[in-house]
Structure formats: structure tokens, C-alpha cells
Protein backbone atom coordinates (compact mmCIF):
# COMPACT_ATOMS: atom_id res chain seq x y z
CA UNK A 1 86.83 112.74 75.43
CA UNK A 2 90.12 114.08 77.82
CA UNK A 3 92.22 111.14 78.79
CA UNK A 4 91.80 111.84 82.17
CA UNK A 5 87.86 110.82 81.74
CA UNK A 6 87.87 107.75 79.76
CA UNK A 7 86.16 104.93 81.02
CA UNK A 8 87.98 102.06 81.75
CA UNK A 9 86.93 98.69 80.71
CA UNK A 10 84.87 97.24 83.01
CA UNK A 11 82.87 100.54 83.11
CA UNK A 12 83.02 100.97 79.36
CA UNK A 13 81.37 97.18 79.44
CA UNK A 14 78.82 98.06 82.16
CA UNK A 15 77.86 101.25 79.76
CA UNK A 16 77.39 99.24 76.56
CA UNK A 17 75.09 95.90 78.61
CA UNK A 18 72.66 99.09 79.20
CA UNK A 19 72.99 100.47 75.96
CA UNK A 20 72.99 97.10 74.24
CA UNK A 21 68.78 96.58 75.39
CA UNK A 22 67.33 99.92 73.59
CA UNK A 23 69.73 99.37 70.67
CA UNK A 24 68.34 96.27 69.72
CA UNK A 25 65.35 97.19 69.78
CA UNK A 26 65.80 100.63 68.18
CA UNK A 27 64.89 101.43 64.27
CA UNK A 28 67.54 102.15 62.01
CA UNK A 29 67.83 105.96 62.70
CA UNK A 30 67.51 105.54 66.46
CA UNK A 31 70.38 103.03 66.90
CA UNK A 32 72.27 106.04 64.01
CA UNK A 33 71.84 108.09 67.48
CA UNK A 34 72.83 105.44 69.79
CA UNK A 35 75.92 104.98 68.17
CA UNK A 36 77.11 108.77 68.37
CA UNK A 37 76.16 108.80 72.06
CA UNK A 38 78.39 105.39 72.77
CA UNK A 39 81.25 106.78 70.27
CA UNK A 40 81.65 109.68 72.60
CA UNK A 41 81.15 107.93 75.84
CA UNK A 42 83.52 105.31 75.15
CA UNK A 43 85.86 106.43 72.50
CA UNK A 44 85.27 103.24 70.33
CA UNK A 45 85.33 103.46 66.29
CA UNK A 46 81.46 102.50 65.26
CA UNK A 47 82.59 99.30 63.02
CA UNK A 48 84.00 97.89 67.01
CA UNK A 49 80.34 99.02 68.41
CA UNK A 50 78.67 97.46 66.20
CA UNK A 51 80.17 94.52 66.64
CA UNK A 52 80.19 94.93 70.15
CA UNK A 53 76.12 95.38 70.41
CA UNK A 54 75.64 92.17 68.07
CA UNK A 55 77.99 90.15 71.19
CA UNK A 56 77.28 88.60 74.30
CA UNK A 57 80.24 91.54 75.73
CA UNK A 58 81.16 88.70 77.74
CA UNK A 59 85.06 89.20 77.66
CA UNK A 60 87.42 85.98 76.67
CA UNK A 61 90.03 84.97 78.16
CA UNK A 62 93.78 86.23 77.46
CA UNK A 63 95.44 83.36 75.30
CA UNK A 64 98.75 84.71 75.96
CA UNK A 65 99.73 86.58 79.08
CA UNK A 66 100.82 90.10 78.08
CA UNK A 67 104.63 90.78 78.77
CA UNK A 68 105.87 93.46 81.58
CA UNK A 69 105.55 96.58 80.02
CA UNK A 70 108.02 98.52 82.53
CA UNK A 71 111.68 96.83 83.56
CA UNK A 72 113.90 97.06 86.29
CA UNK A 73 115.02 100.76 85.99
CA UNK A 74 111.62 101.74 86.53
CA UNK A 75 111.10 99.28 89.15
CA UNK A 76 114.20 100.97 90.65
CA UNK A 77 113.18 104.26 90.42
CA UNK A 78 109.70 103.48 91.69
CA UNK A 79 111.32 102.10 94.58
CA UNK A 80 113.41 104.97 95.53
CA UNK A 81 110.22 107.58 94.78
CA UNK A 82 107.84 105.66 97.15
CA UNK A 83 110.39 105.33 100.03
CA UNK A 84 111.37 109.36 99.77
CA UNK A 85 107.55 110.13 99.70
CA UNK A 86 107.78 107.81 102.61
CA UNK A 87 106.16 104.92 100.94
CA UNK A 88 102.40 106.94 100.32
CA UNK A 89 99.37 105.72 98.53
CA UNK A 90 99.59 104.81 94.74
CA UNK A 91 97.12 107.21 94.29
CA UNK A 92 98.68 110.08 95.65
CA UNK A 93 102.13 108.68 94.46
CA UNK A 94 101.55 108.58 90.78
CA UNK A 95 100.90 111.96 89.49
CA UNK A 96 103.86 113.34 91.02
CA UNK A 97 106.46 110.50 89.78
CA UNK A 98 107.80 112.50 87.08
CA UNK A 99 108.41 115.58 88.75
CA UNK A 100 110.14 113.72 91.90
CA UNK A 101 111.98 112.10 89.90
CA UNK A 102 113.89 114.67 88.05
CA UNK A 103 114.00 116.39 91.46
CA UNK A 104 115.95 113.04 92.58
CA UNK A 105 117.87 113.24 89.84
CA UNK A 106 118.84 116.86 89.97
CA UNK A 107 120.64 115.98 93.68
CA UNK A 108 122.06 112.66 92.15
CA UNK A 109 120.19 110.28 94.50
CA UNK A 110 118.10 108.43 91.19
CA UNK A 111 120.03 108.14 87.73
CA UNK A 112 117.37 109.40 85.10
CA UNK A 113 117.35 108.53 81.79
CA UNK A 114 114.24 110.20 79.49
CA UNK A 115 113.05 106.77 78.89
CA UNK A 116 112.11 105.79 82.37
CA UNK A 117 111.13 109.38 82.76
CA UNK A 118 108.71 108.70 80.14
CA UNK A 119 107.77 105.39 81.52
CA UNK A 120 107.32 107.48 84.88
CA UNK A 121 104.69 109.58 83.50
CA UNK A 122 102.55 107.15 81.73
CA UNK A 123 102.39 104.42 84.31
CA UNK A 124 98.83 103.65 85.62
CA UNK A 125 97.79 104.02 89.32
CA UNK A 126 96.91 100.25 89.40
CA UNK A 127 100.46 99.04 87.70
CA UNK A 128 102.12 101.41 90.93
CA UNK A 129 99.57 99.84 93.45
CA UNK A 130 100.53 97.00 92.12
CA UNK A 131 104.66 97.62 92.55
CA UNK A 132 104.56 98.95 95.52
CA UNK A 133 102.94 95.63 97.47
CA UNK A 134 105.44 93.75 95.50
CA UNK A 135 108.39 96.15 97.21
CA UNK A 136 107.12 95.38 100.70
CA UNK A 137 106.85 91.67 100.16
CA UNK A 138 111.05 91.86 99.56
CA UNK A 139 111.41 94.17 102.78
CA UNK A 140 112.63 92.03 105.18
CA UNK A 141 110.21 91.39 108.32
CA UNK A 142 111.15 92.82 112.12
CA UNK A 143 110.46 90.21 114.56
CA UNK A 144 107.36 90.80 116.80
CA UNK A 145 107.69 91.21 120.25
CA UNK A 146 106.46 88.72 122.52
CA UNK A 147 103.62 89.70 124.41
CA UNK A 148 104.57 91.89 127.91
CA UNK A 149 103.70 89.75 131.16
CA UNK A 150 101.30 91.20 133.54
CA UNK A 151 102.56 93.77 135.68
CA UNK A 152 101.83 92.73 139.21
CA UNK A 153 102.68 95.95 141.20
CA UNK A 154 100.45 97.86 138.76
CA UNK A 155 97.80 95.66 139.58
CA UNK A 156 97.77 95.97 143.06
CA UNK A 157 97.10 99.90 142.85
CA UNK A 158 93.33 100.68 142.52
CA UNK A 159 93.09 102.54 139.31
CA UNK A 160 89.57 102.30 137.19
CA UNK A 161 87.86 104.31 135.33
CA UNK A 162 85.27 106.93 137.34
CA UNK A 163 82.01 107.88 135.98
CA UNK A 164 81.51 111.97 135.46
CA UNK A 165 78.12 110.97 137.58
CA UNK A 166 80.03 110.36 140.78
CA UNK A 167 78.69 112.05 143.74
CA UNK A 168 80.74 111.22 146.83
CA UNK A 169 84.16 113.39 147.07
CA UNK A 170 87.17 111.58 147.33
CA UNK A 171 87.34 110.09 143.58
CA UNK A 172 90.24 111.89 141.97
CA UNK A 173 91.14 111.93 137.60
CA UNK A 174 95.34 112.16 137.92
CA UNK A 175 96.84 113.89 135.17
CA UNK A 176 100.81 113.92 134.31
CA UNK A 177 100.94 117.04 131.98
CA UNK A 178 104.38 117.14 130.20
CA UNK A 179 104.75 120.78 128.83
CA UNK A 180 106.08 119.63 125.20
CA UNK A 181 109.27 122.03 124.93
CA UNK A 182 111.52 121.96 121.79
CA UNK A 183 113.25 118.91 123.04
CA UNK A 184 112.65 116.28 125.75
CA UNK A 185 116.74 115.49 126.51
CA UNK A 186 117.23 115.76 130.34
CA UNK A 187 115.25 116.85 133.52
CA UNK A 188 112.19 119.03 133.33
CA UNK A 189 108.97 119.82 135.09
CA UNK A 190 105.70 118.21 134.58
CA UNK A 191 102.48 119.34 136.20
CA UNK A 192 100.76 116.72 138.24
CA UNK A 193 97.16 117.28 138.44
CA UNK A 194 94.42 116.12 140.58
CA UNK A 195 90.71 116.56 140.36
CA UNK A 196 88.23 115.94 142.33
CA UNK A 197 85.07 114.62 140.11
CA UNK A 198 82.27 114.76 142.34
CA UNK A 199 83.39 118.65 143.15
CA UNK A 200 85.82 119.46 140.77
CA UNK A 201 88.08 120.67 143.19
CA UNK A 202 91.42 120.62 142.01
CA UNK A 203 94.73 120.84 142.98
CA UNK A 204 98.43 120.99 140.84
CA UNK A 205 102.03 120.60 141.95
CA UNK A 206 105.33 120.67 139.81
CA UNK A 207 107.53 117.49 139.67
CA UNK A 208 111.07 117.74 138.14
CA UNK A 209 111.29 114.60 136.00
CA UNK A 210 108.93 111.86 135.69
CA UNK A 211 110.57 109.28 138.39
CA UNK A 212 110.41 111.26 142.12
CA UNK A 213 107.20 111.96 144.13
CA UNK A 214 105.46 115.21 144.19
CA UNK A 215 105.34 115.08 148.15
């Protein structure tokens, strides 16, 4: 089976509680047939099957927590990938960490050795996830804003929101249409817009800048 279809253990476990049923019960022969099928399904030698379909599959407990299996250069370069990629999903992330990386490397912003280019291309989408939560929890947090007061001269000007059902003229949408040039540095035009909704008479007028009346 490709690599990039193996099951991973909790599905591999999943498969072999609904294989484990009709193997039991199976003749000799049969569970012969049962075994190819799970050898190619799950890539597991036939002695570990066996074995396997004569358990509970419950899994035991780790007696000794397994040791980081990547250090700090990959950590480093990890960090530097995510934030040029501008800090995108793990999943997304991963298969392109070797190839970003020796395009880092090629402009000298990441020192790349061919072990943690190695490292780079073998590392699991859940070890990255994983990484990558840890790098935001040593970012530094902005301060939130307090919350903005309520704005008593906008309150006093009857705005609301008009349903398209209105009848009676005199009930205007107002629209403030900026005309999105290359660049919005200094004074331009904007299109103020008024329509009527009952009619849908309307009428436009340019204003130069956002701050002085159209009248």
C-alpha cells in the first residue's frame, strides 16, 4: 500500500474490531483469506494479526513517554516557514516545507542543513499542527481595546434600516461610493448616492473628500 494511504492507528484499530467478528468465527481457510485482505489493508506482518485478532485491541498505555523526535533547528525553521507563508494551516503548510525551505535558504533568510531538511520532509501534519499552536502561545499578546462609548451625536440622527416593501416616498438608502483608485493618499471624489425606495428615484452628486457636505 503507497504511504500516502496507510491507515493510521486508530483507523487501522477500527478496521481490525470489524474484521475481528467474522474471523473468529471463520474456518481455517476463510480466516487464510481474512488475513491477506487485513495484510494489505493495514500493512501488518500476519504473526502481529494474528495476535492482534486473538486480543481485546484495546491499546495500553505508554510506560514511557516517547522523546521529541525533532529539536530546536527544526523548531526554528518551522517557525520562520509558517510566518513567511503567513502563519497558514498545518495542512496546507506541510507538504511544501521542504521546498520553502531551501527556497529560504537559497536567499539566506533560514540556515539549512540536509538534516533538518530531511526532518522537514518527513514531519507529520499533526506534529506541525501541533508546533505551530505552541509558536503562538510564545507570541506575545496585543492589549485589547476597551470597548468604544456610545456615540451620542450619531444617535440623535434617525438612521434604521428600511424595508424594500416601503410604499410612501420620502425613505431614502444613502450610499458613500469611494471609487477604489491605486492609492487612497490625499483628496479625491466619492459619489454620494441617494435612492428613493418606495420609487427608486435616485439622485448622485460628487464630494471631494469624505469630511465636507455635498450641498
Amino acid at each position: 500500500m503507497p504511504s500516502e494511504e496507510k491507515m493510521n492507528i486508530h483507523e487501522r484499530r477500527k478496521y481490525l474490531r470489524i474484521m475481528q467478528k467474522p474471523y473468529r468465527s471463520a474456518d481455517r481457510p476463510e480466516r487464510g483469506r481474512l488475513l491477506d485482505t487485513m495484510e494489505t489493508a493495514t500493512g501488518l506482518e500476519r504473526k502481529t494479526l494474528i495476535r492482534l485478532m486473538d486480543s481485546d485491541l484495546k491499546r495500553k498505555p505508554r510506560q514511557r513517554q516517547r522523546g521529541r523526535s525533532y529539536g530546536r533547528p527544526v523548531d526554528q525553521a518551522l517557525r520562520v516557514i509558517a510566518e513567511s507563508h503567513d502563519f497558514i494551516c498545518a495542512e496546507r503548510l506541510t507538504p511544501n516545507l521542504g521546498e520553502m525551505a531551501r527556497h529560504l535558504a537559497r536567499h539566506h533568510e533560514l540556515e539549512l542543513t540536509d538534516e533538518v531538511r530531511l526532518q522537514l520532509e518527513q514531519i507529520r501534519v499533526s506534529t506541525v499542527k501541533r508546533r505551530l499552536g505552541q509558536f503562538r502561545q510564545d507570541e506575545p499578546r496585543l492589549p485589547r481595546r476597551p470597548p468604544a462609548g456610545p456615540n451620542e451625536i450619531a444617535r440623535a440622527i434617525p438612521m434604521h434600516a428600511i424595508a424594500w416593501h416601503e410604499r410612501q416616498p420620502g425613505h431614502f438608502e444613502v450610499d458613500l461610493v469611494h471609487p477604489g483608485g491605486p492609492t487612497s493618499d490625499g483628496q479625491y471624489l466619492h459619489t454620494l448616492q441617494l435612492l428613493d425606495i418606495a420609487t427608486a428615484w435616485s439622485e448622485r452628486v460628487a464630494v471631494l473628500g469624505r469630511s465636507r457636505p455635498a450641498w
